[in-house]
Protein backbone atom coordinates (compact mmCIF):
# COMPACT_ATOMS: atom_id res chain seq x y z
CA UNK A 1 -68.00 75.68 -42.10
CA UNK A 2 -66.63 72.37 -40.23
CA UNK A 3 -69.13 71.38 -36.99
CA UNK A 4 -67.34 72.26 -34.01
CA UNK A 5 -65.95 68.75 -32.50
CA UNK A 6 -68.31 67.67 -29.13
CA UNK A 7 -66.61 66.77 -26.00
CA UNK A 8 -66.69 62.75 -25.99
CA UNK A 9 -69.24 61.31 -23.63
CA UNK A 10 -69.26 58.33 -21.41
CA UNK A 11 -71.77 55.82 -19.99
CA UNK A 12 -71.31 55.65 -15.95
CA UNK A 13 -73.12 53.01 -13.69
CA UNK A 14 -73.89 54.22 -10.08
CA UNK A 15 -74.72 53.36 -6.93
CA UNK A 16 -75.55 55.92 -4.87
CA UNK A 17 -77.07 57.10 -1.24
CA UNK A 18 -79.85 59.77 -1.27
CA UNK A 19 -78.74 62.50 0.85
CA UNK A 20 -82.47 63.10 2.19
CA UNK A 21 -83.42 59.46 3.39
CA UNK A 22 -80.26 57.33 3.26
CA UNK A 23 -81.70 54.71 0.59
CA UNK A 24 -79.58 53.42 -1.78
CA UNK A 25 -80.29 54.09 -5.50
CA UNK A 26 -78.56 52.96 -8.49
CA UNK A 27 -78.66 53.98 -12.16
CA UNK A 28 -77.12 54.69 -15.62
CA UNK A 29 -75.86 58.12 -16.52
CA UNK A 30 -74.39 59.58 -19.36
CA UNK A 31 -71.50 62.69 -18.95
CA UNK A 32 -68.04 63.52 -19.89
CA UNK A 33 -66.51 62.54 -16.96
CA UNK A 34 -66.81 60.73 -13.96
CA UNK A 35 -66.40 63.99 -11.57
CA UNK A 36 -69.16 65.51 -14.02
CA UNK A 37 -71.30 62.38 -13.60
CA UNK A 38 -70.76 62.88 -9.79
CA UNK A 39 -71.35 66.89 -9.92
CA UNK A 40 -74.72 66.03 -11.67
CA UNK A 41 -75.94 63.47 -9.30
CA UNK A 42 -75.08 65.62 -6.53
CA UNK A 43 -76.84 68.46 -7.64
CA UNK A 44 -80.37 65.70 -7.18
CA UNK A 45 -79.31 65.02 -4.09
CA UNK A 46 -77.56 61.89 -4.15
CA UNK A 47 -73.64 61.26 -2.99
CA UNK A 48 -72.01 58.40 -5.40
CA UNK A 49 -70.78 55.56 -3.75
CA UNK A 50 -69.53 53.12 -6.67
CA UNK A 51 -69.39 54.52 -10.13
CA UNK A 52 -68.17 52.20 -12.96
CA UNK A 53 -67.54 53.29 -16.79
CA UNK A 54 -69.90 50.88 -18.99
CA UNK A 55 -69.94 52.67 -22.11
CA UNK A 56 -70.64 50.70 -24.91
CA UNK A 57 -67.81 50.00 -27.10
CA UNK A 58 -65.05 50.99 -24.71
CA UNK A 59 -62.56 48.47 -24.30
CA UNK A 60 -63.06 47.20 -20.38
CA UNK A 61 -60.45 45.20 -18.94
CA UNK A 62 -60.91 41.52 -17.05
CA UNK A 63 -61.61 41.91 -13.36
CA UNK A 64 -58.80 39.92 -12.45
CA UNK A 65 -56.27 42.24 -14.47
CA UNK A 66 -58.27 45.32 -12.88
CA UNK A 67 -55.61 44.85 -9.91
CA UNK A 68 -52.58 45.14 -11.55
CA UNK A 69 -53.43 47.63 -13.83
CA UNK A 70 -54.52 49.90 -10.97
CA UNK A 71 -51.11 48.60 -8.93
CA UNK A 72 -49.40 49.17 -12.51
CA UNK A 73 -50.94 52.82 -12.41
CA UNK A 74 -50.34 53.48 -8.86
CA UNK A 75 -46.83 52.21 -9.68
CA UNK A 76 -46.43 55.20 -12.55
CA UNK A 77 -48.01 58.19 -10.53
CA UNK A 78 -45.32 57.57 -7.77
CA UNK A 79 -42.21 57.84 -10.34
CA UNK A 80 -43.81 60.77 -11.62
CA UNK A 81 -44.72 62.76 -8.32
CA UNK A 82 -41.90 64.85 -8.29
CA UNK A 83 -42.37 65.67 -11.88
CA UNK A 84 -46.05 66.30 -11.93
CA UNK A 85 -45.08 68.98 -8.78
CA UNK A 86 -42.87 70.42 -11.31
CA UNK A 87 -45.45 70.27 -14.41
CA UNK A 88 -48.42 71.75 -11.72
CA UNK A 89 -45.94 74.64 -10.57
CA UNK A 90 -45.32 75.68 -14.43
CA UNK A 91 -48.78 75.81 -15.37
CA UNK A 92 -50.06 77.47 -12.33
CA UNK A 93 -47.32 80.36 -13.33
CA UNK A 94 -48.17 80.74 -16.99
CA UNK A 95 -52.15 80.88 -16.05
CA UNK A 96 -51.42 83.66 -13.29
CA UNK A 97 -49.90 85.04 -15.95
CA UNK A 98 -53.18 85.86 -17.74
CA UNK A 99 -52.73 82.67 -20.32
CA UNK A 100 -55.44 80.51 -20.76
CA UNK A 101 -55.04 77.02 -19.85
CA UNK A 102 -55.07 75.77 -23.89
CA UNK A 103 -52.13 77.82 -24.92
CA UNK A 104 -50.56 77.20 -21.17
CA UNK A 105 -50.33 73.27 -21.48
CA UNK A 106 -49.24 74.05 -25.34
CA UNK A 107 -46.60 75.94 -24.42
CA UNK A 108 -45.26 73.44 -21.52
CA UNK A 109 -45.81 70.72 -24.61
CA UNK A 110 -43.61 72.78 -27.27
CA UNK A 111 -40.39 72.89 -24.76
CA UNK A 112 -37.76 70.30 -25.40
CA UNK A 113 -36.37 70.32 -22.08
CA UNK A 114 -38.95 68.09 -20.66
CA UNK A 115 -38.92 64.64 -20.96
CA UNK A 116 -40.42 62.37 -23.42
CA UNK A 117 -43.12 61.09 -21.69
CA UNK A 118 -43.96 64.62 -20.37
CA UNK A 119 -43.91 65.77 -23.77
CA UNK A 120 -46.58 62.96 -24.55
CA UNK A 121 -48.72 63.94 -21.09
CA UNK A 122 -48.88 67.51 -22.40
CA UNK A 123 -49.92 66.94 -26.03
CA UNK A 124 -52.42 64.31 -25.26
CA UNK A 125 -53.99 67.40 -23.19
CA UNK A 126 -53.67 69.80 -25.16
CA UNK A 127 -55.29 67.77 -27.79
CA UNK A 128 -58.43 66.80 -25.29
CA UNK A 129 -58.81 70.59 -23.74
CA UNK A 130 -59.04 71.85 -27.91
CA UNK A 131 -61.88 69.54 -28.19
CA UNK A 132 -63.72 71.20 -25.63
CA UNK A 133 -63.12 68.89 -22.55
CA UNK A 134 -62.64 70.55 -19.28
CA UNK A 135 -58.84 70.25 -17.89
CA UNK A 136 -59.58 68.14 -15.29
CA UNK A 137 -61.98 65.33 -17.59
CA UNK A 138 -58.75 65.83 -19.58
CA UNK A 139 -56.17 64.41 -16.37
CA UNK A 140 -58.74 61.74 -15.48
CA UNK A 141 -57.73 60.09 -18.99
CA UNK A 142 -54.38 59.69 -17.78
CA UNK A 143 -54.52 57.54 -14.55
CA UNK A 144 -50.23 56.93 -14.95
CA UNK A 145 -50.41 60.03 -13.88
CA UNK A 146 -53.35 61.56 -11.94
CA UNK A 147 -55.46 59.64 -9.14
CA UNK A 148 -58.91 60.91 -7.97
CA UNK A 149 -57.92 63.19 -5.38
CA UNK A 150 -55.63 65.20 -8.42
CA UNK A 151 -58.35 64.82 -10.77
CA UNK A 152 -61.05 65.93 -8.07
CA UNK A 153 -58.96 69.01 -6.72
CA UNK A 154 -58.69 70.31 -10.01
CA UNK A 155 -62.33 69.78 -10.56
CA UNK A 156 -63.45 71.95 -7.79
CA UNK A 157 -60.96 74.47 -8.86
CA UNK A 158 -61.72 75.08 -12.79
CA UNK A 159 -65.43 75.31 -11.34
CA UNK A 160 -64.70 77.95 -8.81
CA UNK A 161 -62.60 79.85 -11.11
CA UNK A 162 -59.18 79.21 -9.18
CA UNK A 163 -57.45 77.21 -11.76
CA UNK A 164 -53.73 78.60 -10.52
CA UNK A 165 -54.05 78.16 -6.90
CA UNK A 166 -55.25 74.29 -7.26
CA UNK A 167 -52.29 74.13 -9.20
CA UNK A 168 -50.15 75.41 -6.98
CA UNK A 169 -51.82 73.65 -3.72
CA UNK A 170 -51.67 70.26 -5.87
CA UNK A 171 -47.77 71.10 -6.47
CA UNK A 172 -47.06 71.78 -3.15
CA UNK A 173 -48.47 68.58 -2.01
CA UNK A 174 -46.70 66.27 -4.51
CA UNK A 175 -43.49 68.29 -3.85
CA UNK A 176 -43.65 67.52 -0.77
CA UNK A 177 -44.38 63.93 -1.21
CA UNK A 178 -41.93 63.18 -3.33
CA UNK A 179 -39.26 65.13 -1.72
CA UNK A 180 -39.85 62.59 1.67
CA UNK A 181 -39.80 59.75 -0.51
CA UNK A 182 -36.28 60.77 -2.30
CA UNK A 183 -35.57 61.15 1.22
CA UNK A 184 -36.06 57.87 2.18
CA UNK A 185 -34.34 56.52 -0.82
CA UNK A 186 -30.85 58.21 -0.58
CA UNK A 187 -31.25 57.18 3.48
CA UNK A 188 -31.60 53.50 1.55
CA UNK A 189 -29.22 53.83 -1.73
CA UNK A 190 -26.14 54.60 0.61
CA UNK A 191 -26.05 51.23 2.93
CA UNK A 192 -27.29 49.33 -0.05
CA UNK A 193 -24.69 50.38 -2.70
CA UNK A 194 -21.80 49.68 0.48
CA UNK A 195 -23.77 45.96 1.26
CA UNK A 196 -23.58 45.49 -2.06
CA UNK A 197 -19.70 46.01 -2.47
CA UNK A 198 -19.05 43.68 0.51
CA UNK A 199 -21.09 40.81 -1.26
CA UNK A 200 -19.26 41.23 -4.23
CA UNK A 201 -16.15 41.27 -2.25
CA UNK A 202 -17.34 38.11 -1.32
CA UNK A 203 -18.52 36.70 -4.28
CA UNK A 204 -14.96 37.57 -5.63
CA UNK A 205 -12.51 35.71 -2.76
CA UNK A 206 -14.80 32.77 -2.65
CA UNK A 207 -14.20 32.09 -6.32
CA UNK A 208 -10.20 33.39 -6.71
CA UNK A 209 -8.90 33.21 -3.97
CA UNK A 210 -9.56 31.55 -1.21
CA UNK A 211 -10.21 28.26 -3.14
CA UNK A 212 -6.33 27.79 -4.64
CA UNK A 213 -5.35 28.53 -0.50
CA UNK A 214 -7.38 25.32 0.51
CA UNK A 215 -6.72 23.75 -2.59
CA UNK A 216 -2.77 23.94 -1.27
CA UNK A 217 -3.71 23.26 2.27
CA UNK A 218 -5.37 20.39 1.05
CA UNK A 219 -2.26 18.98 -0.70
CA UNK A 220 -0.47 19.36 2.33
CA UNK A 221 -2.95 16.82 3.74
CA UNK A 222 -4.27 19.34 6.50
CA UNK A 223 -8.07 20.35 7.01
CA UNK A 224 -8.74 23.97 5.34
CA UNK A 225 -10.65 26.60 8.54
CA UNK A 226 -13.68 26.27 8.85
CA UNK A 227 -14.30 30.14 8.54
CA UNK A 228 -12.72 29.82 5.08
CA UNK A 229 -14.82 26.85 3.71
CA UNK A 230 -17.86 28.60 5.30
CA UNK A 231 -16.85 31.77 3.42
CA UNK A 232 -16.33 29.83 0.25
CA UNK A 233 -19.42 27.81 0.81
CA UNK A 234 -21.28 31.28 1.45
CA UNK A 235 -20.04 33.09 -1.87
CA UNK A 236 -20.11 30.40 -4.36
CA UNK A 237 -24.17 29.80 -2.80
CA UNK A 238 -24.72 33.23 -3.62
CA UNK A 239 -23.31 33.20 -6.90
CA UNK A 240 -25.35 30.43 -8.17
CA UNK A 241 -28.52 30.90 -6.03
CA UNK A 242 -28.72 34.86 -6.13
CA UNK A 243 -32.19 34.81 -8.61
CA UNK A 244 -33.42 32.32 -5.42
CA UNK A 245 -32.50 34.69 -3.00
CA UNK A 246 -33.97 37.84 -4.13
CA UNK A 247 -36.84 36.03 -4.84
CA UNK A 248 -37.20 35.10 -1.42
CA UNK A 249 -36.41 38.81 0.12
CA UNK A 250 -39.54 39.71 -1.52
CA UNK A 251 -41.48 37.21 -0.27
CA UNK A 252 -39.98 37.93 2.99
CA UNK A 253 -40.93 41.70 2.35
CA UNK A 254 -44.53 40.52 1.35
CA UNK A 255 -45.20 38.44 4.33
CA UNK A 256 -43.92 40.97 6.94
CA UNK A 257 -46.09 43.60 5.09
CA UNK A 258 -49.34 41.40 5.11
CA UNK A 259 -48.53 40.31 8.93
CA UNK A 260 -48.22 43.57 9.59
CA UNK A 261 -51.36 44.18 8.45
CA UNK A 262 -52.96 41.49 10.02
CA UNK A 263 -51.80 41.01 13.41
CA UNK A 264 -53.84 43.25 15.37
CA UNK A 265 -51.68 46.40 17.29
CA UNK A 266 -52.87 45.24 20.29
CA UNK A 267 -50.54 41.76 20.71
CA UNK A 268 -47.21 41.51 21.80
CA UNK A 269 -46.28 40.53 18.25
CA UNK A 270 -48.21 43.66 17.11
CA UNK A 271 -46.55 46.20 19.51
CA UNK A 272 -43.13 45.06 18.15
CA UNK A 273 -44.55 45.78 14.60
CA UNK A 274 -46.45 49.09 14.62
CA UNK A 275 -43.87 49.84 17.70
CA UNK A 276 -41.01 50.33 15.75
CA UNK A 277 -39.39 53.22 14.86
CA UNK A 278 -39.77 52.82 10.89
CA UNK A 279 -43.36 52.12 11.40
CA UNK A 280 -43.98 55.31 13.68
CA UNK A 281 -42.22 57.18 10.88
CA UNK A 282 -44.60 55.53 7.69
CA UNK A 283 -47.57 55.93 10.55
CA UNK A 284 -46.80 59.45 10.47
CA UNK A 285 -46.48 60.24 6.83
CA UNK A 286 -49.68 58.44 6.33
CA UNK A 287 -51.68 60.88 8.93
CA UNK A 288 -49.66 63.57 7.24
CA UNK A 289 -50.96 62.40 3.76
CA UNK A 290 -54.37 61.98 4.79
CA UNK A 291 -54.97 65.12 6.71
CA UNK A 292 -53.58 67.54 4.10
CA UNK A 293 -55.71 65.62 1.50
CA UNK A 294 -58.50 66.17 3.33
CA UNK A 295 -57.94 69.72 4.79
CA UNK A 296 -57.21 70.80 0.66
CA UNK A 297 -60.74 68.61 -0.54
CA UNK A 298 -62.65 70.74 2.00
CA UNK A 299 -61.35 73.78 1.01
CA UNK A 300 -62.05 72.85 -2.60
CA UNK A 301 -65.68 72.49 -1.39
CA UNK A 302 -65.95 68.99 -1.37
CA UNK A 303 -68.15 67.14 1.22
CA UNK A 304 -66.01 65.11 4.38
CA UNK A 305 -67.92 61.90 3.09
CA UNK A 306 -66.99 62.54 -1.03
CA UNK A 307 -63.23 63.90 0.62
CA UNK A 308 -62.79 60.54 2.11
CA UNK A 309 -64.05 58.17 -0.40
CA UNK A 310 -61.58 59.95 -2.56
CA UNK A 311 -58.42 59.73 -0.24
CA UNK A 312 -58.95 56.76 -0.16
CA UNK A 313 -58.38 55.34 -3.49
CA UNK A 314 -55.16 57.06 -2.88
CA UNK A 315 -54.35 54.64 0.54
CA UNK A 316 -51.83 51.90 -0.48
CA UNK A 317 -52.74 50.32 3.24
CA UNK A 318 -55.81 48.02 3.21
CA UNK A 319 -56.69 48.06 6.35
CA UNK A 320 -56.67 51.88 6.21
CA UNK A 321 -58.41 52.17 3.07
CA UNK A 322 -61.41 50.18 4.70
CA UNK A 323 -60.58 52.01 7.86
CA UNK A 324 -61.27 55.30 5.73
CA UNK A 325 -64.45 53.59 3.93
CA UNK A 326 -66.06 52.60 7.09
CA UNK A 327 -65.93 56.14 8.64
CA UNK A 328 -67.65 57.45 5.31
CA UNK A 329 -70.78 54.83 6.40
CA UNK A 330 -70.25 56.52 9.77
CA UNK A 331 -70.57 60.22 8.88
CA UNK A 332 -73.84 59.47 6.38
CA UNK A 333 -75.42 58.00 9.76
CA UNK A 334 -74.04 61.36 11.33
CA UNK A 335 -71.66 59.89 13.82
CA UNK A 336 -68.42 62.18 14.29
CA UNK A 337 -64.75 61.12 12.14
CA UNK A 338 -63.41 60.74 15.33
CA UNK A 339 -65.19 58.18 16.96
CA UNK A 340 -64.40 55.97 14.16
CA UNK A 341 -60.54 56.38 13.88
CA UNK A 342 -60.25 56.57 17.82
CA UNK A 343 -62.18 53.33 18.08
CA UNK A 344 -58.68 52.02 15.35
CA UNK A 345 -54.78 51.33 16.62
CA UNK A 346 -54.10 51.46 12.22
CA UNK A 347 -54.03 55.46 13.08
CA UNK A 348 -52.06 57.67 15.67
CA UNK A 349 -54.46 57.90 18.84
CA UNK A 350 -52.83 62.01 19.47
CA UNK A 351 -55.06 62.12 15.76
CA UNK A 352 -58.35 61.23 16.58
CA UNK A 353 -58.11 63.47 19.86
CA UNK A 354 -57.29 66.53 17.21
CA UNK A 355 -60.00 65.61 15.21
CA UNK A 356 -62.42 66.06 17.93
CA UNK A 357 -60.92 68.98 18.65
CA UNK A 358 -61.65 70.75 15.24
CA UNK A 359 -65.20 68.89 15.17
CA UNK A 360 -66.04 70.48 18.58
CA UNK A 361 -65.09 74.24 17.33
CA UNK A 362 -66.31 73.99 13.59
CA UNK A 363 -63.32 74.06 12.59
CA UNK A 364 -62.32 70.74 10.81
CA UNK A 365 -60.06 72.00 8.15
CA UNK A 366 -58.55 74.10 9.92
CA UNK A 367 -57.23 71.94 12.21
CA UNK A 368 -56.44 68.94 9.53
CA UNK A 369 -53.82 71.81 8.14
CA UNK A 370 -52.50 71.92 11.59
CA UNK A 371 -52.61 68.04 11.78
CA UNK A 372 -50.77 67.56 8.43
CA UNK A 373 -47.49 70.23 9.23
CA UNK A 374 -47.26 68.66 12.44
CA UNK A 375 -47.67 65.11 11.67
CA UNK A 376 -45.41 66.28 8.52
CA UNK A 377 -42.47 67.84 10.64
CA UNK A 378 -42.63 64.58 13.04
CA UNK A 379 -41.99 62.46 9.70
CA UNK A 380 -38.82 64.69 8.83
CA UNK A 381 -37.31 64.50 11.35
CA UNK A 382 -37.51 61.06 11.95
CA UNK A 383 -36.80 60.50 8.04
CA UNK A 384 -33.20 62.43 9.38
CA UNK A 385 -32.79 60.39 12.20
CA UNK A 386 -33.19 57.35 10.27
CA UNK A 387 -30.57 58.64 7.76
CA UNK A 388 -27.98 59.39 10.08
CA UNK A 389 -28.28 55.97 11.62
CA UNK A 390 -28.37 53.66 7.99
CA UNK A 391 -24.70 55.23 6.95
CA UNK A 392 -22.72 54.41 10.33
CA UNK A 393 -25.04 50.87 10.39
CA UNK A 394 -23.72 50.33 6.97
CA UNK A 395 -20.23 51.02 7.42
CA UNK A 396 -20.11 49.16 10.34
CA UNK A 397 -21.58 45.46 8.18
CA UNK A 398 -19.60 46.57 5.85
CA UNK A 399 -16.33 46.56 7.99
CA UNK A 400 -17.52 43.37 9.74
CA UNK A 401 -17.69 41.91 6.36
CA UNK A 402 -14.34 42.52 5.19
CA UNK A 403 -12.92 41.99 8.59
CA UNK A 404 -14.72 38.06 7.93
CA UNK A 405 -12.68 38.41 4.25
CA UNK A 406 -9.34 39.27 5.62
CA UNK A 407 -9.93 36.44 8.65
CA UNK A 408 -10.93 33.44 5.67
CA UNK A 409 -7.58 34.72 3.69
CA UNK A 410 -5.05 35.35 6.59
CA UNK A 411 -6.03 31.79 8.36
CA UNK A 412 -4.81 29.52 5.46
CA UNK A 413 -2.01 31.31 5.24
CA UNK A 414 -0.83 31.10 8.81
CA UNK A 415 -1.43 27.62 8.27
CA UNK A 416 0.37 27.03 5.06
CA UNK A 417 3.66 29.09 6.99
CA UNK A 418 3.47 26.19 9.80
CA UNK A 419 3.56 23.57 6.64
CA UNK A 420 6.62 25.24 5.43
């Protein structure tokens, strides 16, 4: 009779707080998964802090190239939200149908419908759950997909039996996610595709066109318009600097993002910047995001300190992210959440009062539910707002473009009439 195949195990180094004095203890120890590693050590009494996968063996990756693999990952989990919402929903409807999880993910695996690399997701886990690991050991191995607070939700759920409804809360979430983000993108892809024409437009005249009118105006010893030299000038640049160009958009994009980050709220620069109306908007969706992953960590059981350090390996913001971090060191030396993100501009002031508000009545998770559909209708509708103003915007560069096109073309020929 063949030996039943043993879940893989994995070497973890820790560094931990003791829940009981506050001293800081660190360690080796062995489990299948991180979250099991972290489940065991909080069962002594201690809540991990840092915990870092040393097994022997295991290929480990540079610390330099940790970065952009994570950014790499991060990268992958937001092209797949929408269709891990989709992939959640379908598995939380075959297991509330009384299938076990196994044959569930096989039978998501076996459809042809689904894309390729959904096909590969779904085998891979299949394989892993028929070697005996739990499902969500099996969705930690797949980081392209699944970030801690996925991989934690599900945790809490296959342990309290409620395997469907994480599911379903964890599609919900990334539905709703994604479906802001597509959002913001068709709010974008609309201007951009009608900028786009005009510089082709552009590109076009200045090399066709416009060059044999001032090539004639020229031979009729007369100086070309300016507009139509600048136009020329403008296109034919474009043409032959365009890599240059984009490469310095995204620097541009870069350094607004990290001055953004750095000039404090509190400046006249800094009211401009967090002032704006796209930044209220991402402000918004990021209290939205950070609520409802706490309010459905808490309801999963999770401690507010182990809830946090989670959410926030899901913060693209730095300054949030160490915003989040530095309340966690709060909370272990009991002070309240809100103190620390009232005594912060990063995050909506109206949030920290409603955070004292739920901490005053017992009733934190409760209220961070409340916090995330409001803060989540407020991003909506200014996601629609935003939309309706891009198109007219557009339309009207647009126009002002051509209108600079027809100008360039109509001047030499006015002139080349008086040479006639």
């Amino acid at each position: 009779m063949a030996e039943a195949t043993q879940p893989r195990r994995a070497l973890f180094r820790y560094q931990a707080v003791e829940s009981a004095t506050g001293r800081i203890r660190t360690g080796e120890q062995d489990g299948e998964s991180a979250y099991a590693v972290r489940a065991s050590l909080r069962r002594i009494g201690l809540e991990v802090q840092h915990l870092v996968d040393v097994t022997p063996g295991k290929g480990t990756s540079s610390g330099w190239l940790r970065p952009l693999i994570a950014a790499r990952d991060a990268r992958r989990r937001r092209l797949h939200q929408t269709a891990k919402a989709d992939l959640c929903d379908g598995l939380a409807t075959l297991i509330q149908a009384g299938i076990p999880v196994e044959q569930a993910v096989s039978s998501l695996a076996s459809s042809q419908a689904r894309p390729a690399a959904e096909q590969r997701l779904l085998r891979a886990l299949r394989d892993r759950l028929r070697e005996g690991t739990p499902f969500a050991a099996a969705c930690e191995d797949h980081p392209g997909w699944f970030d801690r607070f996925d991989v934690a939700l599900l945790d809490a759920g296959q342990r309290a039996g409620e395997l469907a409804s994480t599911l379903l809360n964890l599609a919900q979430h990334h539905h709703r996610a994604g479906a802001f983000g597509q959002k913001i993108f068709v709010a974008l892809a609309y201007p951009a595709v009608l900028v786009a024409a005009g510089l082709a437009a552009l590109v076009f005249m200045s090399f066709q066109t416009l060059p044999q009118l001032v090539t004639m105006i020229e031979q009729g010893r007369h100086q070309p318009p300016v507009l139509t030299t600048t136009v020329i000038a403008l296109g034919q640049g474009l043409a032959t600097w365009w890599p240059v160009v984009i490469a310095g958009g995204m620097a541009a994009i870069v350094g607004l993002r990290r001055l953004f980050h750095r000039v404090p709220p509190e400046s006249r620069l800094g009211q401009w910047l967090h002032g704006n109306p796209l930044a209220r908007m991402m402000g918004r969706v990021r209290v939205a995001h950070l609520a409802a992953a706490l309010a459905r960590l808490r309801r999963a059981g999770t401690p507010l300190a182990e809830a946090l350090v989670i959410v926030a390996d899901t913060i693209n913001d730095r300054a949030v992210r160490a915003l989040i971090l530095q309340a966690v060191e709060a909370i272990r030396r009991g002070e309240d959440l809100s103190t620390v993100i009232a005594g912060s501009r990063l995050l909506d002031p109206e949030f920290a009062q409603l955070l004292h508000l739920g901490e005053r009545s017992g009733e934190l998770t409760e209220m961070l539910e409340r916090i995330a559909e409001r803060y989540q209708r407020s991003a909506d509708r200014a996601g629609d707002r935003l939309a309706a103003v891009l198109g007219p915007a557009a339309i009207i560069i647009l126009a002002a473009l051509i209108g600079t096109l027809v100008m360039a073309a109509v001047l030499p020929l006015m002139q080349l009439g008086d040479l006639v």
